[in-house]
PDB file of N, CA and C in Angstrom:
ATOM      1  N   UNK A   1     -10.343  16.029 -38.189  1.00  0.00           N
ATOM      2  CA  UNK A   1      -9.306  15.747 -37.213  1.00  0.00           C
ATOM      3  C   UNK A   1      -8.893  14.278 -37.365  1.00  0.00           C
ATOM      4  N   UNK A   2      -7.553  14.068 -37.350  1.00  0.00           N
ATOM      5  CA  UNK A   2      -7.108  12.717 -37.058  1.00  0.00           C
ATOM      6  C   UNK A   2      -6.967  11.915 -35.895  1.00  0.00           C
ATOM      7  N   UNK A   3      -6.521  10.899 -35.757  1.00  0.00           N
ATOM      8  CA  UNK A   3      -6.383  10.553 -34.520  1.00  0.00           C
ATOM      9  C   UNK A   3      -4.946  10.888 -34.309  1.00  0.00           C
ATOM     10  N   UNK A   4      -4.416  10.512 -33.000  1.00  0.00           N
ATOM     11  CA  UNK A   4      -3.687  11.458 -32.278  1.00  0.00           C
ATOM     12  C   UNK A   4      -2.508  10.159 -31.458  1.00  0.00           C
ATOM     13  N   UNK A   5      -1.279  10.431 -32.148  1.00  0.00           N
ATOM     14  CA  UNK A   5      -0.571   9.000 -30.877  1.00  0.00           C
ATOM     15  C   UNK A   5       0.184   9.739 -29.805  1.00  0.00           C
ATOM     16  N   UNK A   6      -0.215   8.560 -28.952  1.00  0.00           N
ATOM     17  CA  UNK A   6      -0.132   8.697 -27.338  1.00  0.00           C
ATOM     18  C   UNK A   6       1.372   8.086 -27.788  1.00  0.00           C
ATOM     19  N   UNK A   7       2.880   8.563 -26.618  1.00  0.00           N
ATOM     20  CA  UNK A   7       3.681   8.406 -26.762  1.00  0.00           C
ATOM     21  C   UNK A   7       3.636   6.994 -25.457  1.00  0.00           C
ATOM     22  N   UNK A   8       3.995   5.950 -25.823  1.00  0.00           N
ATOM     23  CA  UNK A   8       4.667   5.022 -24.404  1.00  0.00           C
ATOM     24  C   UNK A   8       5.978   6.006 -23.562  1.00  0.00           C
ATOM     25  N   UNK A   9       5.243   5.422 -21.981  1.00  0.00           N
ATOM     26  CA  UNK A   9       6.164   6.429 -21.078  1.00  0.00           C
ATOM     27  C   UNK A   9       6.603   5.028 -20.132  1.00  0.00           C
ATOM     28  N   UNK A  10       8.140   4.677 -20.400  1.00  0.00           N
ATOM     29  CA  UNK A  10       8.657   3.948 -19.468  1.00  0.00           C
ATOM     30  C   UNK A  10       8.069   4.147 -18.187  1.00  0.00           C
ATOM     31  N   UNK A  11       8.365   3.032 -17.344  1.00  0.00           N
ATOM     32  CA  UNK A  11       7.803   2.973 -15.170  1.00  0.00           C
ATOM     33  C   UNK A  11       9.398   2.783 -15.252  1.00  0.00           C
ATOM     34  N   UNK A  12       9.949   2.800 -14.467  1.00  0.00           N
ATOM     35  CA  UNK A  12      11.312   2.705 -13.717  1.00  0.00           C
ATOM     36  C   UNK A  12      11.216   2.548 -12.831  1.00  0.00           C
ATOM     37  N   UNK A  13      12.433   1.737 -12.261  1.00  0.00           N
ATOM     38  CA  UNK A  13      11.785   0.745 -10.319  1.00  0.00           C
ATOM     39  C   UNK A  13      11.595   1.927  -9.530  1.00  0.00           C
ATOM     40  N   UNK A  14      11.689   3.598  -9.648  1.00  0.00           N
ATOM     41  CA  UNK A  14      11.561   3.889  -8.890  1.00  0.00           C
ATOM     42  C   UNK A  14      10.107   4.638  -9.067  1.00  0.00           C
ATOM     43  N   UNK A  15       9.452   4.172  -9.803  1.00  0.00           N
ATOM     44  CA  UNK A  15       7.939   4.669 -10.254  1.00  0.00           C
ATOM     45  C   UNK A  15       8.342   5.740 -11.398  1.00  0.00           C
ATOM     46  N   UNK A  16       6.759   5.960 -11.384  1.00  0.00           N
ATOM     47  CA  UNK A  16       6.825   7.230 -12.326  1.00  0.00           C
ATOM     48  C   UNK A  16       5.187   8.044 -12.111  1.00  0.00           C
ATOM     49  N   UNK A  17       5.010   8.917 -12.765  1.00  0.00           N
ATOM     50  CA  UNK A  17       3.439   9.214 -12.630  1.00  0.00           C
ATOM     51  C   UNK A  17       3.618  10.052 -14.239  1.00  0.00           C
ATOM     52  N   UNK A  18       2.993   8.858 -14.761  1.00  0.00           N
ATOM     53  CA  UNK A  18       2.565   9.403 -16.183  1.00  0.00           C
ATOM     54  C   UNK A  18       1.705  10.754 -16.675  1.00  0.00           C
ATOM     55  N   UNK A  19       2.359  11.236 -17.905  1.00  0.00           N
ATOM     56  CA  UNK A  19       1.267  12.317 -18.776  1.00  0.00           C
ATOM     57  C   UNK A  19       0.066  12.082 -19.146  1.00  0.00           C
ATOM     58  N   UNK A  20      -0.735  11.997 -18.886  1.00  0.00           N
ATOM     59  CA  UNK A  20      -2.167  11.719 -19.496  1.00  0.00           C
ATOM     60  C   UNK A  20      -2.433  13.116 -20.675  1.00  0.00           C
ATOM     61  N   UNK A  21      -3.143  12.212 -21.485  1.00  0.00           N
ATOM     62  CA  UNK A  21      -3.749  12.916 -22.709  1.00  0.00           C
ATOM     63  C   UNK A  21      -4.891  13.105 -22.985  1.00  0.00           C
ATOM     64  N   UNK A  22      -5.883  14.143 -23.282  1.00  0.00           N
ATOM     65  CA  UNK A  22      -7.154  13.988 -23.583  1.00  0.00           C
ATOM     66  C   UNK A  22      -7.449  13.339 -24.615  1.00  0.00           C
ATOM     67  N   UNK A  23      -8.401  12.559 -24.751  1.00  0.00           N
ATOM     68  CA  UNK A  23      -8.692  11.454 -25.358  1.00  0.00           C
ATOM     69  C   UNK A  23      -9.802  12.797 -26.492  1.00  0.00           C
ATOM     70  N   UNK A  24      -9.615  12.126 -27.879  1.00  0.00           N
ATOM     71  CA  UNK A  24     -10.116  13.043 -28.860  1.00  0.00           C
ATOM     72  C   UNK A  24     -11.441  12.169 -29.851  1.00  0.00           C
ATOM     73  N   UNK A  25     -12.315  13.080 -30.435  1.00  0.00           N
ATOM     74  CA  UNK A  25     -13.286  12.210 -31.010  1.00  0.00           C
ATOM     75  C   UNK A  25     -12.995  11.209 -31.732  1.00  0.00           C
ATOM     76  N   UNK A  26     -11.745  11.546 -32.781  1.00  0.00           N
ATOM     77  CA  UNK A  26     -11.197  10.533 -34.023  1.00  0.00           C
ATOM     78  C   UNK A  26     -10.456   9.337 -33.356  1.00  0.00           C
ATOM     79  N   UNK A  27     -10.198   9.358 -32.241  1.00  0.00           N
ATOM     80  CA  UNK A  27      -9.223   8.274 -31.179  1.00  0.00           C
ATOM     81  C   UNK A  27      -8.139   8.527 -31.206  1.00  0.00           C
ATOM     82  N   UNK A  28      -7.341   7.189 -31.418  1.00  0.00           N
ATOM     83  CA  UNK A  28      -6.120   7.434 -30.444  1.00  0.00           C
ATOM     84  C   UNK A  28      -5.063   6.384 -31.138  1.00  0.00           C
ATOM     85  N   UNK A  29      -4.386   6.305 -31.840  1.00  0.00           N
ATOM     86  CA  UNK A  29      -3.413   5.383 -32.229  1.00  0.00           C
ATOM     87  C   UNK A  29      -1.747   4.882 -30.753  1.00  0.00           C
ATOM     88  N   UNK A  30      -1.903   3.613 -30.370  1.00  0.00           N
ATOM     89  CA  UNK A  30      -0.527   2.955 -29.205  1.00  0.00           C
ATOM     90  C   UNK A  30       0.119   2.357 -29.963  1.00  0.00           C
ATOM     91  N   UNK A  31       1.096   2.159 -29.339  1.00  0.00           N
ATOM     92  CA  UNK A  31       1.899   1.466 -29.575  1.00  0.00           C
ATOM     93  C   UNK A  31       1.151   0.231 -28.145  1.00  0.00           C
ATOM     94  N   UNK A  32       1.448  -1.543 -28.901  1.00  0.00           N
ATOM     95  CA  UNK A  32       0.845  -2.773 -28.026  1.00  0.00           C
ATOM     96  C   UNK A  32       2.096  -3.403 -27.631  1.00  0.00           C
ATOM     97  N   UNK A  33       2.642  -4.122 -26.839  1.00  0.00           N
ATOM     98  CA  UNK A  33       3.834  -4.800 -26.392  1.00  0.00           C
ATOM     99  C   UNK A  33       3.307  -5.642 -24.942  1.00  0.00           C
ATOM    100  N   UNK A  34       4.254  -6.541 -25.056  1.00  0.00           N
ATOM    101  CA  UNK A  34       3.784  -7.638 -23.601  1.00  0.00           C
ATOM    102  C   UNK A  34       3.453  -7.192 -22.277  1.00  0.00           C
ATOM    103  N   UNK A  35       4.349  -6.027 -22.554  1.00  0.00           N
ATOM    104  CA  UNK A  35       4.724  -5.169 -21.164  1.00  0.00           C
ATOM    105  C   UNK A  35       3.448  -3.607 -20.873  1.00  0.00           C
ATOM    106  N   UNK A  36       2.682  -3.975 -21.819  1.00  0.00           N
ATOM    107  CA  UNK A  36       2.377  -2.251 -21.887  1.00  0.00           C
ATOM    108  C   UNK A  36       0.910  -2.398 -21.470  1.00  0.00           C
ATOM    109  N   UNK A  37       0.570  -1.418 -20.966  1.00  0.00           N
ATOM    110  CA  UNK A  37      -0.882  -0.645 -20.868  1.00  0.00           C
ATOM    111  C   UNK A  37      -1.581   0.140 -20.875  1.00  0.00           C
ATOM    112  N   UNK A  38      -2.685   0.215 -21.421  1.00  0.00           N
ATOM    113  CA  UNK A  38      -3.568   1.249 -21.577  1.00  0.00           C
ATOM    114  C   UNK A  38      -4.221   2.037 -20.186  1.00  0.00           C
ATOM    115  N   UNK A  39      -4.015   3.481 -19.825  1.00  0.00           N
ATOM    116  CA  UNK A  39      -4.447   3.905 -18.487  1.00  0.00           C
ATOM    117  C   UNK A  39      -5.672   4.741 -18.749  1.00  0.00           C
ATOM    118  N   UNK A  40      -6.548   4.573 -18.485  1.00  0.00           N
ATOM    119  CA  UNK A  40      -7.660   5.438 -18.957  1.00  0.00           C
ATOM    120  C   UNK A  40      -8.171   5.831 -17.323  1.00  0.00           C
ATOM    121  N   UNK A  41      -8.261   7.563 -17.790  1.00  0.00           N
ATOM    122  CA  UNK A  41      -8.691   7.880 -16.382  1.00  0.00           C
ATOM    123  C   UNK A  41      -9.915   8.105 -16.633  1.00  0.00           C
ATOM    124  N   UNK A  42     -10.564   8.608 -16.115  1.00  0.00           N
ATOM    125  CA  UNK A  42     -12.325   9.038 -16.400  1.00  0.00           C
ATOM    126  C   UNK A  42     -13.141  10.014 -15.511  1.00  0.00           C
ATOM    127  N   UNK A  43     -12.230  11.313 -16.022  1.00  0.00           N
ATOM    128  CA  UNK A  43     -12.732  12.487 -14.804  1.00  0.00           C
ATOM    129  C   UNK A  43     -14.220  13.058 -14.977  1.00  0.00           C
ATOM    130  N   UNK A  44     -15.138  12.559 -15.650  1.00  0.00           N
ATOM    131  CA  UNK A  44     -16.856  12.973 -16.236  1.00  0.00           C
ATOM    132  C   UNK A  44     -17.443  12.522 -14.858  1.00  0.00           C
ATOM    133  N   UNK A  45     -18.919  12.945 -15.107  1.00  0.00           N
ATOM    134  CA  UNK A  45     -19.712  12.391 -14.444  1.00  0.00           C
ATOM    135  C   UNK A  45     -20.507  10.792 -14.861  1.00  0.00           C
ATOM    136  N   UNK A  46     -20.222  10.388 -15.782  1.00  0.00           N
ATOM    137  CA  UNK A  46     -20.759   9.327 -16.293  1.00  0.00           C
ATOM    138  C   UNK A  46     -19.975   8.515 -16.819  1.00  0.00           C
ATOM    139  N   UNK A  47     -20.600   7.244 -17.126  1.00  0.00           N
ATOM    140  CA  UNK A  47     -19.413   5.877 -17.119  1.00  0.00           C
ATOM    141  C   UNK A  47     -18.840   6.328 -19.564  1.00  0.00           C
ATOM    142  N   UNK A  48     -17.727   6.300 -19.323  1.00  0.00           N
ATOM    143  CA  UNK A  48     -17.429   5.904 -20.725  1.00  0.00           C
ATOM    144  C   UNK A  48     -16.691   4.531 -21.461  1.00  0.00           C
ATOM    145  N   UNK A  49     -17.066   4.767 -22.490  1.00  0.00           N
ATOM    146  CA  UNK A  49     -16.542   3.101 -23.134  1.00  0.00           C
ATOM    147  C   UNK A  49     -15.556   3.309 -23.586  1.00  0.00           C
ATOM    148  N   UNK A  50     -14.153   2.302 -23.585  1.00  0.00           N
ATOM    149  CA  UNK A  50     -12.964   2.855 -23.967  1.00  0.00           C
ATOM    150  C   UNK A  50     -12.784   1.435 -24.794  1.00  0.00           C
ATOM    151  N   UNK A  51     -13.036   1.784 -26.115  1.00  0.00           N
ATOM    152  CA  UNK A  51     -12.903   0.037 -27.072  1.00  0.00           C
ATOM    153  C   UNK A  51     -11.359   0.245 -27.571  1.00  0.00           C
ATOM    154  N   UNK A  52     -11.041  -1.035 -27.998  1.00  0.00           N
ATOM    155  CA  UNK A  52      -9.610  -1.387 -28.315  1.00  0.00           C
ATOM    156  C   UNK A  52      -9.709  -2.270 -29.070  1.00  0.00           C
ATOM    157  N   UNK A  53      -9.733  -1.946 -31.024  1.00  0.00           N
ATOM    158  CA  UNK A  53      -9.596  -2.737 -31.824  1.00  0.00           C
ATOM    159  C   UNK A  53      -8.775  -3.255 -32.058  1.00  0.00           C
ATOM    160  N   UNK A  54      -9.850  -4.935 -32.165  1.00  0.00           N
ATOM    161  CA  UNK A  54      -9.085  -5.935 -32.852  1.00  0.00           C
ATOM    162  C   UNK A  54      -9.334  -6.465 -34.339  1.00  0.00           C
ATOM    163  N   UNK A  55      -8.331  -6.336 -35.367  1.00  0.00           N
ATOM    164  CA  UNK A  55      -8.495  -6.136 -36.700  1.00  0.00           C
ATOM    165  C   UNK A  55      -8.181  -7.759 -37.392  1.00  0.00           C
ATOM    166  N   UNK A  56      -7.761  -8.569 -36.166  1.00  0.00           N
ATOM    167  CA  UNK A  56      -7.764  -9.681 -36.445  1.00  0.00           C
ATOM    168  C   UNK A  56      -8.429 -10.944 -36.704  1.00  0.00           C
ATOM    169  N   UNK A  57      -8.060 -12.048 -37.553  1.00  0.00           N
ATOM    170  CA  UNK A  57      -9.478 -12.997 -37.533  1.00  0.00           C
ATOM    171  C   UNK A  57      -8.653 -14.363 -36.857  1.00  0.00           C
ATOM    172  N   UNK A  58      -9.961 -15.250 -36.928  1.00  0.00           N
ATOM    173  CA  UNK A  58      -9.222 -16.774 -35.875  1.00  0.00           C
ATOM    174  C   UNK A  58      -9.911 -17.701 -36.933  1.00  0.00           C
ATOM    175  N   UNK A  59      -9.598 -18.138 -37.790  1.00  0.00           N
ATOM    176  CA  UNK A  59     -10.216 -19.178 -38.793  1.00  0.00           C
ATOM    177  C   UNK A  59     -11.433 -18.671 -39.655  1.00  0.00           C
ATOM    178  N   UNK A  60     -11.151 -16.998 -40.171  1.00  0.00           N
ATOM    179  CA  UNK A  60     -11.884 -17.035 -40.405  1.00  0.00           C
ATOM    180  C   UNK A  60     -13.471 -15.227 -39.784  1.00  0.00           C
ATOM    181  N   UNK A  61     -13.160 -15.793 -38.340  1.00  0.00           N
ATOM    182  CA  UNK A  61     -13.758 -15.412 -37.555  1.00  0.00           C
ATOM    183  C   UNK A  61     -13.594 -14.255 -36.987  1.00  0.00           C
ATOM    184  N   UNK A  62     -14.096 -12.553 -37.026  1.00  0.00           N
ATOM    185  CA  UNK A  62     -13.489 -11.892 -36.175  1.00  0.00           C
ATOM    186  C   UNK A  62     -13.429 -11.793 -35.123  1.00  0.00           C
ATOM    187  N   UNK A  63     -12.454 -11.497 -34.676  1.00  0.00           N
ATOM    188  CA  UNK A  63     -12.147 -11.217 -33.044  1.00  0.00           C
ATOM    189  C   UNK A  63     -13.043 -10.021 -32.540  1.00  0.00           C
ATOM    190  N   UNK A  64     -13.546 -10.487 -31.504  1.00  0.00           N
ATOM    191  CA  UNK A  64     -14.480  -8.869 -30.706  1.00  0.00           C
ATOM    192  C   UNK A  64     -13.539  -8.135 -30.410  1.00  0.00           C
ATOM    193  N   UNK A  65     -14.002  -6.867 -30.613  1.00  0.00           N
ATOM    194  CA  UNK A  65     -13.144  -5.508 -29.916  1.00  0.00           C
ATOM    195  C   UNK A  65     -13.340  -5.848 -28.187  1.00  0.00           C
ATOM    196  N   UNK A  66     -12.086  -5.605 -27.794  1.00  0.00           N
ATOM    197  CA  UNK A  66     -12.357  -5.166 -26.449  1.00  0.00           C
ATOM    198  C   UNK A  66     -13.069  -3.911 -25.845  1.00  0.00           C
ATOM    199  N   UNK A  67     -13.708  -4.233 -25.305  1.00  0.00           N
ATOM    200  CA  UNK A  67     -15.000  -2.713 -25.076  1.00  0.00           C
ATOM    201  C   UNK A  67     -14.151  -2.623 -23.036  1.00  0.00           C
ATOM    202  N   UNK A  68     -14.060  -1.542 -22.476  1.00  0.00           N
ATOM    203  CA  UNK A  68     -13.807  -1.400 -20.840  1.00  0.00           C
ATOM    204  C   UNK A  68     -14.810  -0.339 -20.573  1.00  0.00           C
ATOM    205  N   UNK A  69     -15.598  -0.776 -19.914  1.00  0.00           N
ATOM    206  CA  UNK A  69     -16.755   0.415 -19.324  1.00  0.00           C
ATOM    207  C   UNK A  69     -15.815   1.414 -18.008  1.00  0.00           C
ATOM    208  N   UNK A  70     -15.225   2.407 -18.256  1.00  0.00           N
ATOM    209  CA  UNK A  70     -15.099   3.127 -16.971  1.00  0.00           C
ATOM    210  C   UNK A  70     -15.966   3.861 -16.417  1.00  0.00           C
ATOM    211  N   UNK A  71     -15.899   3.486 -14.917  1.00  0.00           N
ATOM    212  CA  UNK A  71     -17.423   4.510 -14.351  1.00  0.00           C
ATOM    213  C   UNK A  71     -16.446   5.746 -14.087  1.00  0.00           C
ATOM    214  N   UNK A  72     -17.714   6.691 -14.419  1.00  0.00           N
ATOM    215  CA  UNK A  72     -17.656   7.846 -13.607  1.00  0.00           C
ATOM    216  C   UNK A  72     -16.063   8.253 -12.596  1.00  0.00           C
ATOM    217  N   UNK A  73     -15.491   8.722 -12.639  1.00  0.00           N
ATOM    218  CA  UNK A  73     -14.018   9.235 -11.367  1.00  0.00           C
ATOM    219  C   UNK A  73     -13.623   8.071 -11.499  1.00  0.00           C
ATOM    220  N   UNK A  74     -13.475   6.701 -12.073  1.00  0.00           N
ATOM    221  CA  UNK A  74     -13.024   6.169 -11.922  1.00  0.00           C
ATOM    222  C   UNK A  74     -11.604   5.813 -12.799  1.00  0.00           C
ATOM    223  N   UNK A  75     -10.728   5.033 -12.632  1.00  0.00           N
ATOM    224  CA  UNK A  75      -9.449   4.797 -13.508  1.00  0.00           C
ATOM    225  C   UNK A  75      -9.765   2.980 -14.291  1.00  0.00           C
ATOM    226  N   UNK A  76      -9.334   2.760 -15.432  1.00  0.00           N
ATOM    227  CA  UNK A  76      -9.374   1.671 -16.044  1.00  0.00           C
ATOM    228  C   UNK A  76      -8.043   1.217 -16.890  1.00  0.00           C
ATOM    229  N   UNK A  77      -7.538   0.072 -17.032  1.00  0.00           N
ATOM    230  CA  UNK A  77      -6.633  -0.665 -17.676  1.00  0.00           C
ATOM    231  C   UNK A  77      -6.624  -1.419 -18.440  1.00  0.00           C
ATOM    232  N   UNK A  78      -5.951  -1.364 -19.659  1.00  0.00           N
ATOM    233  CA  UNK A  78      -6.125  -2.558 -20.637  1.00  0.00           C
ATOM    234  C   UNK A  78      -4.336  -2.821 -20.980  1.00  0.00           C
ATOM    235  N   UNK A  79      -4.615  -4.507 -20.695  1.00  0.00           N
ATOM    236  CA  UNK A  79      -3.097  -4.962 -21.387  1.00  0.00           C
ATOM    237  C   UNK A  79      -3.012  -5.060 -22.784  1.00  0.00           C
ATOM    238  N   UNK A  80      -1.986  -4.610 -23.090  1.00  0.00           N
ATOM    239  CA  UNK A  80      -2.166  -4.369 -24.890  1.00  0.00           C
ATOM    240  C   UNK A  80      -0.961  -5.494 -25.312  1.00  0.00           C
ATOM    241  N   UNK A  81      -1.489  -6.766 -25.490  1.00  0.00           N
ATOM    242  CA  UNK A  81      -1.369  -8.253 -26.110  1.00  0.00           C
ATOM    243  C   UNK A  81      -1.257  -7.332 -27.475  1.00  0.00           C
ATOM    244  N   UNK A  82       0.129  -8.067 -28.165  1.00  0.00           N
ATOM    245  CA  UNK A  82      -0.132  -7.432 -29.500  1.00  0.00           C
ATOM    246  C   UNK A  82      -0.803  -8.868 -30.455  1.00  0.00           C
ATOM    247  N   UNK A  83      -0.676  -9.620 -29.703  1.00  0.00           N
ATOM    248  CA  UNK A  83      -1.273 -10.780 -31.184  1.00  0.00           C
ATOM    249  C   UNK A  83      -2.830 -10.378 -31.042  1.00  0.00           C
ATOM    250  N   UNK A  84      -3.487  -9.366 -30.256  1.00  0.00           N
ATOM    251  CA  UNK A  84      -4.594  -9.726 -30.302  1.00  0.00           C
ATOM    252  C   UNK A  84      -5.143  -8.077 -30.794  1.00  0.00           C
ATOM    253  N   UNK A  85      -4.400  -6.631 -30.758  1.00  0.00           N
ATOM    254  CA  UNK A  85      -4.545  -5.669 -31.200  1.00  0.00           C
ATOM    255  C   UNK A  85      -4.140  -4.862 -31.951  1.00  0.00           C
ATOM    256  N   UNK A  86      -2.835  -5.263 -32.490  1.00  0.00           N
ATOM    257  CA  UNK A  86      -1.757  -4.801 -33.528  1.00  0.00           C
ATOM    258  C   UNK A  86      -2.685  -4.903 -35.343  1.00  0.00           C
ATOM    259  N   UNK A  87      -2.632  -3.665 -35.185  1.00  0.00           N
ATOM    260  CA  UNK A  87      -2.715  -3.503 -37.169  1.00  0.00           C
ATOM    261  C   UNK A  87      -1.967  -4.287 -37.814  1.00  0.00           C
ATOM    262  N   UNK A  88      -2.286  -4.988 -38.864  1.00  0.00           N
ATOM    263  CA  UNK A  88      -1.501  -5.674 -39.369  1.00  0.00           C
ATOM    264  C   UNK A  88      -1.221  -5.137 -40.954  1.00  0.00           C
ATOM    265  N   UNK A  89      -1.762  -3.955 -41.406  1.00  0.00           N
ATOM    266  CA  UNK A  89      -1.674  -3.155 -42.703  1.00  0.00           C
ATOM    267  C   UNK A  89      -1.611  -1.865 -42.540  1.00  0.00           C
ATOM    268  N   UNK A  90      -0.752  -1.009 -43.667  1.00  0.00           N
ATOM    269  CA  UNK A  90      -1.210   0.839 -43.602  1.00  0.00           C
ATOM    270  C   UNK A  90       0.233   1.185 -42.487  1.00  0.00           C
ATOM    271  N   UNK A  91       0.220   2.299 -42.263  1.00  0.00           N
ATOM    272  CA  UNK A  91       1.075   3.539 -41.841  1.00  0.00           C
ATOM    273  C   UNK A  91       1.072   2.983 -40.655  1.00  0.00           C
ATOM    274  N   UNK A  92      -0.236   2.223 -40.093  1.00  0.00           N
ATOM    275  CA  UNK A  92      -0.205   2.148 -38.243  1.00  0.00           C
ATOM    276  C   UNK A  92       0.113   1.019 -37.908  1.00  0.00           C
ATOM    277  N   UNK A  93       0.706  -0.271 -39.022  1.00  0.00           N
ATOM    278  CA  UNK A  93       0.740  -1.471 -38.895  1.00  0.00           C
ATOM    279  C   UNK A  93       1.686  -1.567 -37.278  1.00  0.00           C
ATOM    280  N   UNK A  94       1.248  -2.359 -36.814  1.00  0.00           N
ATOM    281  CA  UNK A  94       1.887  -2.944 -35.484  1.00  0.00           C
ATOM    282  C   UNK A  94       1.460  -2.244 -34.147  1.00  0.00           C
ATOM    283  N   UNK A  95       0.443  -1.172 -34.578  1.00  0.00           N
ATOM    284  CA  UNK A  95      -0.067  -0.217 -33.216  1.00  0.00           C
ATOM    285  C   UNK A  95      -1.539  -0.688 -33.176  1.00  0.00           C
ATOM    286  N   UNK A  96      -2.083   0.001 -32.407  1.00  0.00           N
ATOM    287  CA  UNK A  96      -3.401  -0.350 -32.126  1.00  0.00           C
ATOM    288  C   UNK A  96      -4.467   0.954 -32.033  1.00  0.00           C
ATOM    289  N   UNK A  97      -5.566   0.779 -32.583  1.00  0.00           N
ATOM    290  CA  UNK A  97      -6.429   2.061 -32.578  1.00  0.00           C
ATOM    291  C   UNK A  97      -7.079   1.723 -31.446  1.00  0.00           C
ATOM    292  N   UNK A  98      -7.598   2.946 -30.245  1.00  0.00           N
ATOM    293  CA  UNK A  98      -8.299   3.303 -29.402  1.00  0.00           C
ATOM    294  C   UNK A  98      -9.489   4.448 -29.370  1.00  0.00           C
ATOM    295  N   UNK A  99     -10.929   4.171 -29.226  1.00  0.00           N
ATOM    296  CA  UNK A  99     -11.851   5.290 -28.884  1.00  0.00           C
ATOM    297  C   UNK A  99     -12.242   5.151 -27.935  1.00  0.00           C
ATOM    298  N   UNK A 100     -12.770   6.298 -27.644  1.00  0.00           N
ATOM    299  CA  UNK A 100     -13.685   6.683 -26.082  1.00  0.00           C
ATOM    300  C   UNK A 100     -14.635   7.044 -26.313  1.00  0.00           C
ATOM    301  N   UNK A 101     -15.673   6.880 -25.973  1.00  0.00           N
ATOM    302  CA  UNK A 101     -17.263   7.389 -26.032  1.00  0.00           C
ATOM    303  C   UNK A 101     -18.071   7.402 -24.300  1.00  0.00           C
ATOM    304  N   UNK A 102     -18.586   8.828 -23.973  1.00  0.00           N
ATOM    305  CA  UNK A 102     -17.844   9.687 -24.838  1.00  0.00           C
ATOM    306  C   UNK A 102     -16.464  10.581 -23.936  1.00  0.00           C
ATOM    307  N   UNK A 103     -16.123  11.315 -24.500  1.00  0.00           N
ATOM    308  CA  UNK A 103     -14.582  11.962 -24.301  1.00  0.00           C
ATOM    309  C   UNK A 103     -14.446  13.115 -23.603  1.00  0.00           C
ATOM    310  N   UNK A 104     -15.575  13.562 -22.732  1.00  0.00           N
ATOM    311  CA  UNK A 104     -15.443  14.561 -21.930  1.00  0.00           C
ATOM    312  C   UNK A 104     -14.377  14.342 -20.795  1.00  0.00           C
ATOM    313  N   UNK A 105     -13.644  15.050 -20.601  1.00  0.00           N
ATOM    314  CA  UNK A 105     -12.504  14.919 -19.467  1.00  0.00           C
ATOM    315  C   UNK A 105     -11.973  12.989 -19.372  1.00  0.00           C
ATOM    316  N   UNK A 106     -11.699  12.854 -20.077  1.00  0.00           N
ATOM    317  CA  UNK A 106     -11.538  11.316 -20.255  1.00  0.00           C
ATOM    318  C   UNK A 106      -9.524  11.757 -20.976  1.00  0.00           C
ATOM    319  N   UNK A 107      -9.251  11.040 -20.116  1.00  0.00           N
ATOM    320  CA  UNK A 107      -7.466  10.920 -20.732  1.00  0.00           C
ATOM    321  C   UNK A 107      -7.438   9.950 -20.304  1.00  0.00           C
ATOM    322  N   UNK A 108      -6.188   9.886 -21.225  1.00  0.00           N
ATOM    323  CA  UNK A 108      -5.262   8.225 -21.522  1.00  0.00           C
ATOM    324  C   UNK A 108      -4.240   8.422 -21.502  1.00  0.00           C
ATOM    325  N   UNK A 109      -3.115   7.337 -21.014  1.00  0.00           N
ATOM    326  CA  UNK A 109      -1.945   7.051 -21.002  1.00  0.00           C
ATOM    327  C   UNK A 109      -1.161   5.684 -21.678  1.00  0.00           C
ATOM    328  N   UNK A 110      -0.326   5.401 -22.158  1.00  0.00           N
ATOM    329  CA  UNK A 110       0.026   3.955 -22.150  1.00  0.00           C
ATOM    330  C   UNK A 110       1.743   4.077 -21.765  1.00  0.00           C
ATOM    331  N   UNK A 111       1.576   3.521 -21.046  1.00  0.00           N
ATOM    332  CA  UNK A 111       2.680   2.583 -19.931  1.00  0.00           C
ATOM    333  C   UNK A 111       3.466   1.489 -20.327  1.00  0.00           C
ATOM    334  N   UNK A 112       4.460   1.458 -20.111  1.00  0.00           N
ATOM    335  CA  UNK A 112       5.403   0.144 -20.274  1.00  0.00           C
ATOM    336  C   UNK A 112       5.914  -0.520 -19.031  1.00  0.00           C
ATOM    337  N   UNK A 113       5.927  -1.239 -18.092  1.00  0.00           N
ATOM    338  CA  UNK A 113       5.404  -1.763 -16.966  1.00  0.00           C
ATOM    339  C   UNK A 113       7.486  -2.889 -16.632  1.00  0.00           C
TER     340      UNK A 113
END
């Protein structure tokens, strides 16, 4: 299985209530922009990790992945900064890869704000 892209779903001033997607073993390819975010819901009984690679270096140095622990029923957010998650090579250049561990009833959304 491949990974799987989540489509960005405009907000409009008059709201919106986004599609969520089940989040899959291979992950998840976004689109990153100033405006955008990652919605991770987390319908399990237990907390999952929702990382957000960063493929980038700083002199040298790699950048840590962003790791977001969601508990249990709970909802989580990540701003998707592209200088800090954007591919910069290959088919996915300018998006960003996402996994979940693990992916039981766990969906995602990304938002443009």
């Amino acid at each position: 299985m491949a990974r799987i892209s989540l489509t960005t779903q405009a907000v409009p001033a008059a709201g919106v209530v986004p599609t969520f997607t089940a989040t899959t073993t291979d992950g998840e390819i976004i689109d990153v922009g100033d405006n955008l975010t990652l919605v991770v819901r987390n319908g399990s009984g237990v907390s999952t990790t929702v990382t957000v690679q960063t493929p980038l270096t700083f002199y040298g140095l790699a950048v840590p992945e962003v790791a977001l622990v969601v508990a249990a029923g709970a909802t989580g957010f990540v701003a998707l900064d592209p200088r800090l998650f954007r591919q910069t090579s290959g088919a996915d250049a300018g998006r960003a890869y996402v996994n979940a561990s693990p992916i039981t009833t766990v969906t995602a959304a990304v938002v443009q704000r």
